[in-house]
N, C-alpha and C. Protein backbone atom coordinates (compact mmCIF):
# COMPACT_ATOMS: atom_id res chain seq x y z
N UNK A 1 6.39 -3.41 20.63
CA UNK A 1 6.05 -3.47 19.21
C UNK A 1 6.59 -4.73 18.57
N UNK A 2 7.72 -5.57 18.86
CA UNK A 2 8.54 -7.14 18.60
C UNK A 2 7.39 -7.51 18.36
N UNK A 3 6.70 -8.01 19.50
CA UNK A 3 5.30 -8.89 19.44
C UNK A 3 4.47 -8.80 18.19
N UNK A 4 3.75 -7.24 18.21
CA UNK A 4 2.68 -7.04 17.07
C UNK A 4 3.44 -7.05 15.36
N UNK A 5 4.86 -6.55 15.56
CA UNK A 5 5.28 -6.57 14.27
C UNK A 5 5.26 -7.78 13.75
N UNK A 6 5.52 -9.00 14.66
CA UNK A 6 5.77 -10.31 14.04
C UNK A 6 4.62 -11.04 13.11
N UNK A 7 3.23 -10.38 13.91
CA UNK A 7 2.09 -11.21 13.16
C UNK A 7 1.37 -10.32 12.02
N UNK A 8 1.31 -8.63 12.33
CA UNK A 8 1.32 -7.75 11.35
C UNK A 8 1.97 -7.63 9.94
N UNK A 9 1.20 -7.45 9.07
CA UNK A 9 1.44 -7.18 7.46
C UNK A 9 1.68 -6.10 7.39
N UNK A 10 2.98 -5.72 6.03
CA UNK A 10 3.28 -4.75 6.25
C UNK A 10 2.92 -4.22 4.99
N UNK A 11 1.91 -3.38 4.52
CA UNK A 11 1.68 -2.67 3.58
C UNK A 11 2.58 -1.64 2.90
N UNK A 12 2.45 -1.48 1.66
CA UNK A 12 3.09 -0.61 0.38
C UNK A 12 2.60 1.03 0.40
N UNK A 13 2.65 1.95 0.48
CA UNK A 13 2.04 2.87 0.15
C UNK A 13 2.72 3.94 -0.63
N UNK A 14 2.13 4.77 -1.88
CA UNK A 14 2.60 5.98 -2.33
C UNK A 14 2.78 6.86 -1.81
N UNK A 15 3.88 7.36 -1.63
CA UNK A 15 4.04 9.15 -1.05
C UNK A 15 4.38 10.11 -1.69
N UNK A 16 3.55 10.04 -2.97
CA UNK A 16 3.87 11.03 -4.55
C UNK A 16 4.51 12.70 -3.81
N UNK A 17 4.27 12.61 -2.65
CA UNK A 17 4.68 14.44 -2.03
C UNK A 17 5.99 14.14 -1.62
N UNK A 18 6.77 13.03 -1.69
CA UNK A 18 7.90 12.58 -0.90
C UNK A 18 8.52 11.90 -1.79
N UNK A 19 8.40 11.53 -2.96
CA UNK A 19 8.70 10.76 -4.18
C UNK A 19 9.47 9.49 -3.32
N UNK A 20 8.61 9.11 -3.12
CA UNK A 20 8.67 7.60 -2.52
C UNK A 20 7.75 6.61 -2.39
N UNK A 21 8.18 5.55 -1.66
CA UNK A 21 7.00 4.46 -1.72
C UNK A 21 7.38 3.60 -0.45
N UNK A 22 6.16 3.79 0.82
CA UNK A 22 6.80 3.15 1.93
C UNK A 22 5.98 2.25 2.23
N UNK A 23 7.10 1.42 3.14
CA UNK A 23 6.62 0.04 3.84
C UNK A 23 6.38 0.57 5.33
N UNK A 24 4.78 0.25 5.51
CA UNK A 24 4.35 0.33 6.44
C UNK A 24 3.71 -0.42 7.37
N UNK A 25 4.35 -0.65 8.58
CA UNK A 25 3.70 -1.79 9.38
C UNK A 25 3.32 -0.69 10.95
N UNK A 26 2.15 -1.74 11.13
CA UNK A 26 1.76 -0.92 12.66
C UNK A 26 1.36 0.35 12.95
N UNK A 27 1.23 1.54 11.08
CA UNK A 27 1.02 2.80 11.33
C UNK A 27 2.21 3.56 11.39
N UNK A 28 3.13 2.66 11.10
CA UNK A 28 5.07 3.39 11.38
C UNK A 28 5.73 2.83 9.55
N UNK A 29 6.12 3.99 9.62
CA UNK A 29 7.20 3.66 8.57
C UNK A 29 8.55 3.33 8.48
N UNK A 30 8.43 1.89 8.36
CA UNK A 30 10.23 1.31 8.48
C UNK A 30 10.92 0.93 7.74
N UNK A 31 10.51 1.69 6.30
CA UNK A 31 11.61 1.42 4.95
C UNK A 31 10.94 2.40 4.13
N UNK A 32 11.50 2.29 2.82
CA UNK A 32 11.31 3.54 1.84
C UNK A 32 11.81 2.51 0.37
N UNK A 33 11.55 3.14 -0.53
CA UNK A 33 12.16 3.15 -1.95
C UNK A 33 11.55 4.60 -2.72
N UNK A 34 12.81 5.40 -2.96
CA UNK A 34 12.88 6.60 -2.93
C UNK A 34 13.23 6.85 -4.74
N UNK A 35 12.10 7.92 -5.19
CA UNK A 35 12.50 7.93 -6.75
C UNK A 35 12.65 9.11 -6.93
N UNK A 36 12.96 10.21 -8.39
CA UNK A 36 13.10 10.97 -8.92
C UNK A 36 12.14 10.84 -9.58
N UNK A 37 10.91 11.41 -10.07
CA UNK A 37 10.40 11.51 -11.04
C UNK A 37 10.49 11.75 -12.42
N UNK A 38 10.65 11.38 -13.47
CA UNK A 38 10.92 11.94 -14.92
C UNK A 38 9.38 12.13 -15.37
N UNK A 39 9.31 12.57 -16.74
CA UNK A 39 7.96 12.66 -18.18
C UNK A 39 7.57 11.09 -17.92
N UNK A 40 8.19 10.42 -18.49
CA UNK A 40 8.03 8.59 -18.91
C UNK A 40 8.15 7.41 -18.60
N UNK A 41 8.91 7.95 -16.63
CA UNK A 41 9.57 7.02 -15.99
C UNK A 41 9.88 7.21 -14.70
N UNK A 42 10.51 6.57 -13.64
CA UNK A 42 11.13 7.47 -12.66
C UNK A 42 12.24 6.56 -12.25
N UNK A 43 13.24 7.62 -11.50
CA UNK A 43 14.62 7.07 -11.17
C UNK A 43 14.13 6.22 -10.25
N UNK A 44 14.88 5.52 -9.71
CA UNK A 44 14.84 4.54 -8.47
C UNK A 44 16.57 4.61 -8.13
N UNK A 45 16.15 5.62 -6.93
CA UNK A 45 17.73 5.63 -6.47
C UNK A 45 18.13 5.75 -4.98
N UNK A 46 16.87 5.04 -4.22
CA UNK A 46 17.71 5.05 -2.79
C UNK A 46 16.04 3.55 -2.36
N UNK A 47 16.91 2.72 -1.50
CA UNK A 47 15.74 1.83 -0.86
C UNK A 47 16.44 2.21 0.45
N UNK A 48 16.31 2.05 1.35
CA UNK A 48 16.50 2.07 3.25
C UNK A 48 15.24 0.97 3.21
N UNK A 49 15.50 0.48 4.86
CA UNK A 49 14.61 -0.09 5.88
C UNK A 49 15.69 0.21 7.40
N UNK A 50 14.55 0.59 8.42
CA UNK A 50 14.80 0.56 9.59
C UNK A 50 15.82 -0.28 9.74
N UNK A 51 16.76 -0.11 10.49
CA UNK A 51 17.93 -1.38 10.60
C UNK A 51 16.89 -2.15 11.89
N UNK A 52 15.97 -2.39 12.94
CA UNK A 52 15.39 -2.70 13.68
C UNK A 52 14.31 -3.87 12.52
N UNK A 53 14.08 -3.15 11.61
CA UNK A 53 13.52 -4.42 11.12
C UNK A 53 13.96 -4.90 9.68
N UNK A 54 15.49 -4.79 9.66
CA UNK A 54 15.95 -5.89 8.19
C UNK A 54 16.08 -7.19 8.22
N UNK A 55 16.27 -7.66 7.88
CA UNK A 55 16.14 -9.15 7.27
C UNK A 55 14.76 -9.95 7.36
N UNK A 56 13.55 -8.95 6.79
CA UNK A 56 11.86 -9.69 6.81
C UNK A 56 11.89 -9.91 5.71
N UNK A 57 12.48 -9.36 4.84
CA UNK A 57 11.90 -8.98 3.00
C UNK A 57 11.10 -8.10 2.98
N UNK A 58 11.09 -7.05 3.96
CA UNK A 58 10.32 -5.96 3.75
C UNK A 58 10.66 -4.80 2.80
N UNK A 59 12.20 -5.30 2.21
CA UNK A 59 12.92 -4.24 0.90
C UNK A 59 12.23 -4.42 -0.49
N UNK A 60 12.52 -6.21 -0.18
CA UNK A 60 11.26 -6.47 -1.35
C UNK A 60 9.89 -6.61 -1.58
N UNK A 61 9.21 -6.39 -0.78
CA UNK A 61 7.64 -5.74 -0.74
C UNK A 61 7.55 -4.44 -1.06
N UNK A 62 8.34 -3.57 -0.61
CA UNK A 62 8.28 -2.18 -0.87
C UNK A 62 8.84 -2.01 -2.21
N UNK A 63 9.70 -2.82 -2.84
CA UNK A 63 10.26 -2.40 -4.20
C UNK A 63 9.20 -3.57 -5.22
N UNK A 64 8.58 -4.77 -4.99
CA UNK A 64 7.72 -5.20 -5.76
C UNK A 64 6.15 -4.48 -5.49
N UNK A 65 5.68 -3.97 -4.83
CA UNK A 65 4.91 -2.66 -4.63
C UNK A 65 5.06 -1.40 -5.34
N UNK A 66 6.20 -0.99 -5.49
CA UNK A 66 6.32 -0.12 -6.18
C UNK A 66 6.41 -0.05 -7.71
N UNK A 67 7.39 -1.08 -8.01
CA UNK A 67 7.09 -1.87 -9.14
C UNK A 67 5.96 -2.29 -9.85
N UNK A 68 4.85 -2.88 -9.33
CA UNK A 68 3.54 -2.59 -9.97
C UNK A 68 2.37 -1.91 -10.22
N UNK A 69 3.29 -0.62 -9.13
CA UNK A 69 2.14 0.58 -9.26
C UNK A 69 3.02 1.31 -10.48
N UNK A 70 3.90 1.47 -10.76
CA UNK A 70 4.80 2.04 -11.58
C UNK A 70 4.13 1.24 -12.95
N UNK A 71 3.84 0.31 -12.63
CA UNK A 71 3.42 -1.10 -13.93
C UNK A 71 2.18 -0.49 -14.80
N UNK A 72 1.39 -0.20 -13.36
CA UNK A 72 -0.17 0.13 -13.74
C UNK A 72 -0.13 1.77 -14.00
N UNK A 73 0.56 2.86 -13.61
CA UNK A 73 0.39 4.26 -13.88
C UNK A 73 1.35 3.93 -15.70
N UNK A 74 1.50 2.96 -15.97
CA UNK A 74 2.24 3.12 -17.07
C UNK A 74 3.72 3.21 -17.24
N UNK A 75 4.46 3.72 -16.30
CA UNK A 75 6.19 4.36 -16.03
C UNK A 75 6.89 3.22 -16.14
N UNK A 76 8.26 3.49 -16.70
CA UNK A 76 9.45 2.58 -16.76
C UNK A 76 10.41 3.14 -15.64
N UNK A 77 11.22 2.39 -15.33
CA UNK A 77 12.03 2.55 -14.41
C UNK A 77 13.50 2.36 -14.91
N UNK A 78 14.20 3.35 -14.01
CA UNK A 78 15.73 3.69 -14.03
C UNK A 78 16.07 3.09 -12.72
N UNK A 79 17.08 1.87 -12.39
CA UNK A 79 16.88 1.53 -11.37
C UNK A 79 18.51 1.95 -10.94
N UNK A 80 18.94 2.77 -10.25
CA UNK A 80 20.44 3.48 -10.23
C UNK A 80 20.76 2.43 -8.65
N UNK A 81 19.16 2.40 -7.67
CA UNK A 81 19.91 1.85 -6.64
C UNK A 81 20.32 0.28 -6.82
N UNK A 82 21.08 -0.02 -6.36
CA UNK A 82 21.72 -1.67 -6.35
C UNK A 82 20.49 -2.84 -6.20
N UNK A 83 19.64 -2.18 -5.34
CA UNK A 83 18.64 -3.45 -4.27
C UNK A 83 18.14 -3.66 -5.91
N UNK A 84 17.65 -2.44 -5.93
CA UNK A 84 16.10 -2.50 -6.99
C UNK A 84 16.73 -3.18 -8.19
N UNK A 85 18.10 -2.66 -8.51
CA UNK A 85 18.90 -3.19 -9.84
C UNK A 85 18.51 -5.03 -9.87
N UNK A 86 19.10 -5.35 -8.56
CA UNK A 86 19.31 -6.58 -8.37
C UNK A 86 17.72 -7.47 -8.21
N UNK A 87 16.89 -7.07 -7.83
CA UNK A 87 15.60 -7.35 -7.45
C UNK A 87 15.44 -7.52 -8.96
N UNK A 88 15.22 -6.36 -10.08
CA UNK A 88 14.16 -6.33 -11.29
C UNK A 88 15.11 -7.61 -11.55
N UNK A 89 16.99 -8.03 -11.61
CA UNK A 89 17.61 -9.07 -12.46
C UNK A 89 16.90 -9.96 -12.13
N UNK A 90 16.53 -10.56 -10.64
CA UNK A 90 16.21 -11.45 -10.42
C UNK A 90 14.25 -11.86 -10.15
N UNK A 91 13.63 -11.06 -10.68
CA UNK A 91 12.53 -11.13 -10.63
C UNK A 91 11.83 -10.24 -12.59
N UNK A 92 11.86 -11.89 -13.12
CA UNK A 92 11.83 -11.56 -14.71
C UNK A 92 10.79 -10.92 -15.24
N UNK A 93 9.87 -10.77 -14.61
CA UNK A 93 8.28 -10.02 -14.85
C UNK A 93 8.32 -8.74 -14.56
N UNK A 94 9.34 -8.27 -14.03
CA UNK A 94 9.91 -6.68 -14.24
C UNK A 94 10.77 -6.15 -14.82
N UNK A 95 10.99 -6.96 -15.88
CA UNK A 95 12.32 -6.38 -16.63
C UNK A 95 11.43 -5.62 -18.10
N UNK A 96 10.51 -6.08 -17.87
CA UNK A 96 9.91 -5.20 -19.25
C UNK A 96 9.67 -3.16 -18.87
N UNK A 97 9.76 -3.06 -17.37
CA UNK A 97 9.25 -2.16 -16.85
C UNK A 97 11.15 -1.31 -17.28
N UNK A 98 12.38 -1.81 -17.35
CA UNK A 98 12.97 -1.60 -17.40
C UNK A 98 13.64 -0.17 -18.60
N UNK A 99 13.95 1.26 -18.35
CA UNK A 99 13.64 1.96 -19.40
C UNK A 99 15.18 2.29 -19.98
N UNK A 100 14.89 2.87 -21.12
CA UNK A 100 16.45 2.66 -22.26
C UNK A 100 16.24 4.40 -21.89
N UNK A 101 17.20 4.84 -21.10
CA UNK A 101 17.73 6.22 -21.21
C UNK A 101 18.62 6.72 -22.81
């Protein structure tokens, strides 16, 4: 799988039954960004990736993926985990998504 992962894209997907949002390469799921749902918003409180495949930026595909589906269903975000905290600081076009508990 080394081989095919290297030239393979790794797609975003919703798992509204799993309140998550995974990064998927090859038909396998090797990361997550994991929410709570609220009325107006949802928590963001756990990211993972496979330790077999960290250091691609596959944390931040799955959390800027999630981030603009969150954008387009309307929802603000509570970002409790660190990654996502640190991701929306440093990526300024998501800080509007950012919600006032």
């Amino acid at each position: 799988m080394a081989d095919s992962a290297a030239a393979a894209p790794v797609t975003v997907r919703h798992a509204p039954e799993l309140h998550r949002y995974e990064a998927v390469l090859d038909g396998h799921v090797v990361g997550a960004a994991e929410y709570r749902p609220m009325p107006d918003h949802v928590v963001m409180h756990h990211t993972f990736i496979d330790a077999a495949f960290r250091g691609r930026g596959i944390a931040a595909l799955v959390v800027a993926g999630a981030l603009d589906d969150l954008r387009a269903r309307k929802l603000g975000v509570v970002p409790s985990c660190w990654y996502v905290a640190e991701y929306i600081e440093s990526h300024q076009q998501y800080r509007d998504l950012l919600h006032s508990s």
